[in-house]
N, C-alpha and C. Protein backbone atom coordinates (compact mmCIF):
# COMPACT_ATOMS: atom_id res chain seq x y z
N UNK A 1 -35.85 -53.16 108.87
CA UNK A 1 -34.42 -52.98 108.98
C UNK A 1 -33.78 -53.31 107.63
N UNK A 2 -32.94 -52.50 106.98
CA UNK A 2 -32.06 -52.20 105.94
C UNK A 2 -30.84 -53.08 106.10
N UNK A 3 -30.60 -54.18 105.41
CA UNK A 3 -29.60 -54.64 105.54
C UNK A 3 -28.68 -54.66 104.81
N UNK A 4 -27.00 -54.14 104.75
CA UNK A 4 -26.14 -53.58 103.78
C UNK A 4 -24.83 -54.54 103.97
N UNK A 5 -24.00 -55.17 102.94
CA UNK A 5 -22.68 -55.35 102.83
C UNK A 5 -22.13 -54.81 102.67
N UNK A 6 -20.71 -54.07 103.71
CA UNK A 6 -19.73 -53.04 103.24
C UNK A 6 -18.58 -53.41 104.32
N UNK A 7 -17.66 -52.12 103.84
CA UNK A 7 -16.82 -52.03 104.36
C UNK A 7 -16.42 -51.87 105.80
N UNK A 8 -15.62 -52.52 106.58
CA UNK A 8 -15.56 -52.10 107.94
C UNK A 8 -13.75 -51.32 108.36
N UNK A 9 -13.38 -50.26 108.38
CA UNK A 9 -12.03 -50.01 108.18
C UNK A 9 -11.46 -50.41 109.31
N UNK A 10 -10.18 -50.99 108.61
CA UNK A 10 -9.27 -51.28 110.62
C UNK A 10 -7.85 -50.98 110.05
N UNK A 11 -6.58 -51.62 110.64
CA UNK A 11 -5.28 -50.68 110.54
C UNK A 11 -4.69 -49.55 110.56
N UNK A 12 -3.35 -49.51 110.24
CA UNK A 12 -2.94 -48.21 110.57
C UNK A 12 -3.20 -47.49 109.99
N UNK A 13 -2.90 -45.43 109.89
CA UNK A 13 -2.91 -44.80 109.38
C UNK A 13 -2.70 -44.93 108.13
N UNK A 14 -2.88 -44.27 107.02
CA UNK A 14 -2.62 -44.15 105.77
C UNK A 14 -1.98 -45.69 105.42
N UNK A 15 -2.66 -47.03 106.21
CA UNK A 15 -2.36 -48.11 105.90
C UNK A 15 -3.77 -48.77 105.57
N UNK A 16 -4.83 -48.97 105.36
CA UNK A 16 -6.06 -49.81 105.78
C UNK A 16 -6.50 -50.78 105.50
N UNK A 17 -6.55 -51.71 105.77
CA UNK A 17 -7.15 -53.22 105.52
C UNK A 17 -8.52 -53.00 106.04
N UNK A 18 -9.58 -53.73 105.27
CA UNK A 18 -10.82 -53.47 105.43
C UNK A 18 -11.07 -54.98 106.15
N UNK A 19 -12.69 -54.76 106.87
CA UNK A 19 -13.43 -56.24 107.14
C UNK A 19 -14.29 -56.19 106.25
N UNK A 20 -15.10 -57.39 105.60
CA UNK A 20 -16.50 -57.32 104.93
C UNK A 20 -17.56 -57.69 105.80
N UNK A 21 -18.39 -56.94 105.95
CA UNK A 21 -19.09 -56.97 107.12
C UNK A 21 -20.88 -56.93 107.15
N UNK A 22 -21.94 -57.83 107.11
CA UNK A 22 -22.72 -57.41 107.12
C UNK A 22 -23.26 -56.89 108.50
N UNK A 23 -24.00 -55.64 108.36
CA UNK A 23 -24.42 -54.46 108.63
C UNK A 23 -26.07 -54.35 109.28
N UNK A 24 -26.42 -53.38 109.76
CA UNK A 24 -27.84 -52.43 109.71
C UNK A 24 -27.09 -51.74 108.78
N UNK A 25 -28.06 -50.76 108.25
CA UNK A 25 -28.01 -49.52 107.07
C UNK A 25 -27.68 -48.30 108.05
N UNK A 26 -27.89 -48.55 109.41
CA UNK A 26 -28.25 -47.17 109.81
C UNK A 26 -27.03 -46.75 111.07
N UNK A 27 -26.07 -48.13 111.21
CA UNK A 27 -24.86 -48.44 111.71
C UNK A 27 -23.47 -46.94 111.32
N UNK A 28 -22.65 -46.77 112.45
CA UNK A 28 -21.72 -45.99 111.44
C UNK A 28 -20.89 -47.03 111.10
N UNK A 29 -19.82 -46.67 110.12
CA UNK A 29 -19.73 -47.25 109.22
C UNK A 29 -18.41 -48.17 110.17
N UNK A 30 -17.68 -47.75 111.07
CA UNK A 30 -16.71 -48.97 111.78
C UNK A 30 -17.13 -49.26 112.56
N UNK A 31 -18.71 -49.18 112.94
CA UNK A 31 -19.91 -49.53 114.37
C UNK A 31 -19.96 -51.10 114.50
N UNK A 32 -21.22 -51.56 115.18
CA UNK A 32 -21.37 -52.84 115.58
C UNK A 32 -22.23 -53.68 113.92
N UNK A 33 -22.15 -54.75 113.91
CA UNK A 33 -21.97 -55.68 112.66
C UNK A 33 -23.06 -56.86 113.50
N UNK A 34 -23.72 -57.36 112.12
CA UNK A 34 -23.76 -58.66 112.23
C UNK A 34 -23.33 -59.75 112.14
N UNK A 35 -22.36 -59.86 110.97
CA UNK A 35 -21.43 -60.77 110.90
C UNK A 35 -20.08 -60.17 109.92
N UNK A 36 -19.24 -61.19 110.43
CA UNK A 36 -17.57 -60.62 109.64
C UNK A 36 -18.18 -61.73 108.35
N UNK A 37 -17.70 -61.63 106.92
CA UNK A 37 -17.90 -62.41 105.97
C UNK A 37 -16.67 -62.63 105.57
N UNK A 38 -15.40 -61.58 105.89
CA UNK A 38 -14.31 -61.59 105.28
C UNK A 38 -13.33 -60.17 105.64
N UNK A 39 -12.18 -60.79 104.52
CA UNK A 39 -11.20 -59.42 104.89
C UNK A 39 -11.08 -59.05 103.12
N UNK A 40 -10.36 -57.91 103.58
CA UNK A 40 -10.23 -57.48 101.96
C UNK A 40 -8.65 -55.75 102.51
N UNK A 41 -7.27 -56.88 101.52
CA UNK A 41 -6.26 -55.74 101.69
C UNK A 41 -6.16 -55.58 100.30
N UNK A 42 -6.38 -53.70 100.24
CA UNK A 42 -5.90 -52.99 98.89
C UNK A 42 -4.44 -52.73 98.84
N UNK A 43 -3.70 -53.07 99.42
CA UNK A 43 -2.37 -52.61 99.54
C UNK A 43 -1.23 -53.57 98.92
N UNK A 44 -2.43 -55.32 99.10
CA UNK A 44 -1.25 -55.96 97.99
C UNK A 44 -1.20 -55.96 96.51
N UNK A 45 -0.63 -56.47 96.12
CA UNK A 45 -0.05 -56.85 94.33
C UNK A 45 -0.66 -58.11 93.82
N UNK A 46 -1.59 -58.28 93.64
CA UNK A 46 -3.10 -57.92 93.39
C UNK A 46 -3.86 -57.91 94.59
N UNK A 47 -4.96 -56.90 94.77
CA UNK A 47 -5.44 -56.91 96.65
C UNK A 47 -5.81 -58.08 96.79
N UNK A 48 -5.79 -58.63 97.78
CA UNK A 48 -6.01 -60.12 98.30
C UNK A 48 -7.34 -59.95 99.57
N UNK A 49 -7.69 -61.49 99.00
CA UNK A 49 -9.77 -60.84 99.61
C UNK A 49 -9.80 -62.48 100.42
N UNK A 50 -9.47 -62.66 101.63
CA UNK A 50 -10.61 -63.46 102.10
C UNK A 50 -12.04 -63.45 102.30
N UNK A 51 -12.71 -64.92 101.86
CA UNK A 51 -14.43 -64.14 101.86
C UNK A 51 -15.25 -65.48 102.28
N UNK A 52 -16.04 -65.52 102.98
CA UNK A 52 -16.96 -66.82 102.96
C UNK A 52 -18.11 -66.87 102.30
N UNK A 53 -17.80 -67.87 101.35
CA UNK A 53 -18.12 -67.31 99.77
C UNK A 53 -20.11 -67.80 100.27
N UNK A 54 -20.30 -68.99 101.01
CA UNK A 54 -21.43 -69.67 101.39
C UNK A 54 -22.20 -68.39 102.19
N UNK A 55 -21.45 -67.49 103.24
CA UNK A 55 -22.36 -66.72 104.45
C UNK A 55 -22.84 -65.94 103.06
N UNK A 56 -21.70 -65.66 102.15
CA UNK A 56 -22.00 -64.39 101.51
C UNK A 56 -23.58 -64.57 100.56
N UNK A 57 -23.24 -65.77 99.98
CA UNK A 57 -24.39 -66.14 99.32
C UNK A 57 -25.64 -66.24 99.96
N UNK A 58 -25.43 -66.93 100.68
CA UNK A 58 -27.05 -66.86 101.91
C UNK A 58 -27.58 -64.95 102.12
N UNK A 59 -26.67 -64.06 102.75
CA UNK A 59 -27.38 -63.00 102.86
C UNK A 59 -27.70 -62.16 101.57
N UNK A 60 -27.39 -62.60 100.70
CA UNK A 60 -27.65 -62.08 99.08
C UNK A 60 -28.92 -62.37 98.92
N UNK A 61 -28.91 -63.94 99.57
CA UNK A 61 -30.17 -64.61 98.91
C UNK A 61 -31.43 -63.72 99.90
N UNK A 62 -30.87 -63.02 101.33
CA UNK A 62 -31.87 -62.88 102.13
C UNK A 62 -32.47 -61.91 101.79
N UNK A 63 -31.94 -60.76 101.27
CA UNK A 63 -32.00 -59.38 100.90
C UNK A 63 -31.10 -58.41 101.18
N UNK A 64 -29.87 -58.62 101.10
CA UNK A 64 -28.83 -57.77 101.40
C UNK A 64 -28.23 -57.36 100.64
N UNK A 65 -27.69 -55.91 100.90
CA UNK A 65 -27.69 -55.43 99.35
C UNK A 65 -25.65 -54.58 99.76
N UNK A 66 -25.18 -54.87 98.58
CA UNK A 66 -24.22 -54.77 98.55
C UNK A 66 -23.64 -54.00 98.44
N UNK A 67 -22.26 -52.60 99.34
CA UNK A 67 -22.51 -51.58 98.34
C UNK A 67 -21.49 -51.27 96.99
N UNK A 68 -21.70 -50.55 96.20
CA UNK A 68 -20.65 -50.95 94.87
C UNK A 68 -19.50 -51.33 95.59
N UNK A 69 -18.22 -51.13 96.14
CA UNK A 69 -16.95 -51.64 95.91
C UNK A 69 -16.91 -52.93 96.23
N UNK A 70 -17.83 -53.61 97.45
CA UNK A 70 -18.19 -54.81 97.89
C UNK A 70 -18.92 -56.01 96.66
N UNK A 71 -19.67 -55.04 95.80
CA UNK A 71 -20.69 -55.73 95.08
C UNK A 71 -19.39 -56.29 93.94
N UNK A 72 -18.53 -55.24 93.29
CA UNK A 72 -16.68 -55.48 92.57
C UNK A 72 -16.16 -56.93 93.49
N UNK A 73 -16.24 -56.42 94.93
CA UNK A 73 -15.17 -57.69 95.44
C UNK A 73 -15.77 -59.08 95.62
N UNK A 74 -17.14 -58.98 95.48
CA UNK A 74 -18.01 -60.71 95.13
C UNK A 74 -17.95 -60.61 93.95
N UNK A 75 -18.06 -59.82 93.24
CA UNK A 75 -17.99 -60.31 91.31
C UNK A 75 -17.24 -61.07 91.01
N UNK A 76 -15.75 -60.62 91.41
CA UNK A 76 -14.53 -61.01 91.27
C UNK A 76 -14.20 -62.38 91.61
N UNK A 77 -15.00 -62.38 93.26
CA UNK A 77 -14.72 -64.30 93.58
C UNK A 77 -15.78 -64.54 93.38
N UNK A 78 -16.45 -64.54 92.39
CA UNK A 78 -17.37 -65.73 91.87
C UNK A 78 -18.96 -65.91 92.72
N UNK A 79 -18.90 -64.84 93.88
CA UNK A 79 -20.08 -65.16 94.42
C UNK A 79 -21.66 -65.11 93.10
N UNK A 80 -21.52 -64.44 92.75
CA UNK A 80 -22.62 -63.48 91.80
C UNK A 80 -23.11 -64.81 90.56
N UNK A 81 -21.74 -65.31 90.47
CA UNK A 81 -21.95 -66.35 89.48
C UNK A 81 -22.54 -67.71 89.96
N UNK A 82 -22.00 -67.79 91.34
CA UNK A 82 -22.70 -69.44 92.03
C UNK A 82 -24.34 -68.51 92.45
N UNK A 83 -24.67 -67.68 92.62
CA UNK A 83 -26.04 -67.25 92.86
C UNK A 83 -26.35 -67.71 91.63
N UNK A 84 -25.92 -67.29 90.56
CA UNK A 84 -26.58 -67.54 88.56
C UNK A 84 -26.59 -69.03 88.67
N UNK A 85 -25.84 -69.80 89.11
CA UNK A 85 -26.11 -70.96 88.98
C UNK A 85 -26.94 -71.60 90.09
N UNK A 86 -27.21 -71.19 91.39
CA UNK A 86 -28.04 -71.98 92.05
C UNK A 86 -29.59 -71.38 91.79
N UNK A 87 -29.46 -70.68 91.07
CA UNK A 87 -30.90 -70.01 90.38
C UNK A 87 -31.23 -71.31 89.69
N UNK A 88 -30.33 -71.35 88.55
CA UNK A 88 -30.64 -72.04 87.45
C UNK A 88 -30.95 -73.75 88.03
N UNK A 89 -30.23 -73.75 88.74
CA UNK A 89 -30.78 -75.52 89.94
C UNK A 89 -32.03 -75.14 90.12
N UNK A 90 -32.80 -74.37 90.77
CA UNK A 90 -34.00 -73.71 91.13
C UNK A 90 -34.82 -73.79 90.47
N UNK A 91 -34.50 -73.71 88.96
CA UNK A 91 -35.87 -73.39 87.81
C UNK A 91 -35.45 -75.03 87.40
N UNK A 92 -34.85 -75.63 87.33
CA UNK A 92 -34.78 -76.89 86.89
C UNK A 92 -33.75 -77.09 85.68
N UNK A 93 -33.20 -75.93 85.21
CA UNK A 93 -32.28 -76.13 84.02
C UNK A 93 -31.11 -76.61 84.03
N UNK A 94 -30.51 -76.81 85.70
CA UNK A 94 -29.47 -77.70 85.40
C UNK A 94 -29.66 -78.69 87.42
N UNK A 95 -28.79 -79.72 87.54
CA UNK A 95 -28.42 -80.12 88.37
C UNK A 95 -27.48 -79.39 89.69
N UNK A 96 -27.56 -79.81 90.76
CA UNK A 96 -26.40 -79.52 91.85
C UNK A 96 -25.32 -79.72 91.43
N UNK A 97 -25.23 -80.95 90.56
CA UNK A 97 -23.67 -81.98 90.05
C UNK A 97 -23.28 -80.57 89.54
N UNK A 98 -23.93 -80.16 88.01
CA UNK A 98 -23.48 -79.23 87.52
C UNK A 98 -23.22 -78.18 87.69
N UNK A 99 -24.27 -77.65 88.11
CA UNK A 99 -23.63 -75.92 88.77
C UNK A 99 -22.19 -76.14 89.51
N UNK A 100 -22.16 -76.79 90.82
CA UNK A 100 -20.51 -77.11 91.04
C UNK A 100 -19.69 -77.72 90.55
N UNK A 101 -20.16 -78.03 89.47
CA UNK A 101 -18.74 -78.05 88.15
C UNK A 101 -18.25 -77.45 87.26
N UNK A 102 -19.27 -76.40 87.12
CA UNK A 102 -19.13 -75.33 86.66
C UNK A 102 -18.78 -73.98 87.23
N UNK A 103 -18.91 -73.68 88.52
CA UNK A 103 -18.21 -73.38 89.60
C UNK A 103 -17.18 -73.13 89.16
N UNK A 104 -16.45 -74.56 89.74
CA UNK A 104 -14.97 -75.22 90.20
C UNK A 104 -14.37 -74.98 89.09
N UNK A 105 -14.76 -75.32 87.52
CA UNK A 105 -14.14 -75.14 86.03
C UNK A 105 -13.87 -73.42 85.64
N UNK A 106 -14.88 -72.17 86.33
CA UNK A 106 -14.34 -71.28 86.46
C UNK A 106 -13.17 -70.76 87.43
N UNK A 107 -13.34 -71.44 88.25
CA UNK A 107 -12.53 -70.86 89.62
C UNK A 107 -10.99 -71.58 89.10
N UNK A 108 -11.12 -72.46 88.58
CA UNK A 108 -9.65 -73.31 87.98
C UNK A 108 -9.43 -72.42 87.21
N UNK A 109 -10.41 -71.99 86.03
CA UNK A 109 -9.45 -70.84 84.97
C UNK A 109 -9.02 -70.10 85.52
N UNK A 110 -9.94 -69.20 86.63
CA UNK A 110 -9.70 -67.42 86.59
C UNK A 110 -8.52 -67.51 87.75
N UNK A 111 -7.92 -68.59 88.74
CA UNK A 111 -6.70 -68.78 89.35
C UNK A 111 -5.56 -69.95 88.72
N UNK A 112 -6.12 -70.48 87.09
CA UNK A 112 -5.03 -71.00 86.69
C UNK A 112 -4.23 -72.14 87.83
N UNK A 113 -5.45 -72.93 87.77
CA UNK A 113 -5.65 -74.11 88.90
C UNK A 113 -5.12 -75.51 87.78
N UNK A 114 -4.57 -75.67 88.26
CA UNK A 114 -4.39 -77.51 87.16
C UNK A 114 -5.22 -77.75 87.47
C-alpha cells in the first residue's frame, strides 16, 4: 500500500479550503483518509495552514510521500527542517537540547517572534 500526503477539498463553490490528509494512493481524492494532519486556506492574506507538525513528521519518517503543493506547505512550516535536524540527533552530530533550539530560533525569525 502507497501511502500519499495531499489534499482533501471541502467548502463552497469557487470558495475552497483544503484538509491535509494522509491517504492510500489509490483513494479518490475527497474519499476516505487515514488521518486529518491539518487545514490549509488559500484564500487568506497570506494562506493560513494549520498542521500537526509531530503526526506530520512521524508519517514522513514512515514512508509517506508528499505531493508537491503539500511537500511547499511543510517546507514552509518547518517540518522538512525538524526532519534535518532529528537526522542529525540520529548520526550523533548534535543533541535533542539543540536541534529544538534551533527549531524554535528559526520559527522565532521566520514569524518575527520576540
Amino acid at each position: 500500500m502507497s501511502v500519499k500526503i495531499r489534499l482533501k477539498r471541502i467548502g463552497k463553490k469557487h470558495r475552497p479550503v483544503y484538509h491535509i490528509v494522509v491517504t492510500d494512493s489509490r483513494s479518490p481524492r475527497d474519499g476516505k483518509f487515514i488521518e486529518k494532519l491539518g487545514t490549509y486556506n488559500p484564500h487568506t492574506d497570506p494562506p493560513s495552514t494549520v498542521l500537526k507538525i509531530k503526526n506530520a513528521i512521524s508519517w514522513l519518517m514512515k514512508g509517506a510521500q508528499p505531493t508537491e503543493t503539500v511537500k511547499s506547505i511543510l517546507s514552509k512550516n518547518g517540518v522538512f527542517l525538524k526532519i534535518h535536524l532529528l537526522e542529525g540527533v540520529k548520526k550523533g552530530g548534535l543533541t535533542n537540547e539543540e536541534a529544538h533550539e534551533k527549531f524554535h530560533m528559526w520559527y522565532k525569525k521566520k514569524y518575527k517572534i520576540q
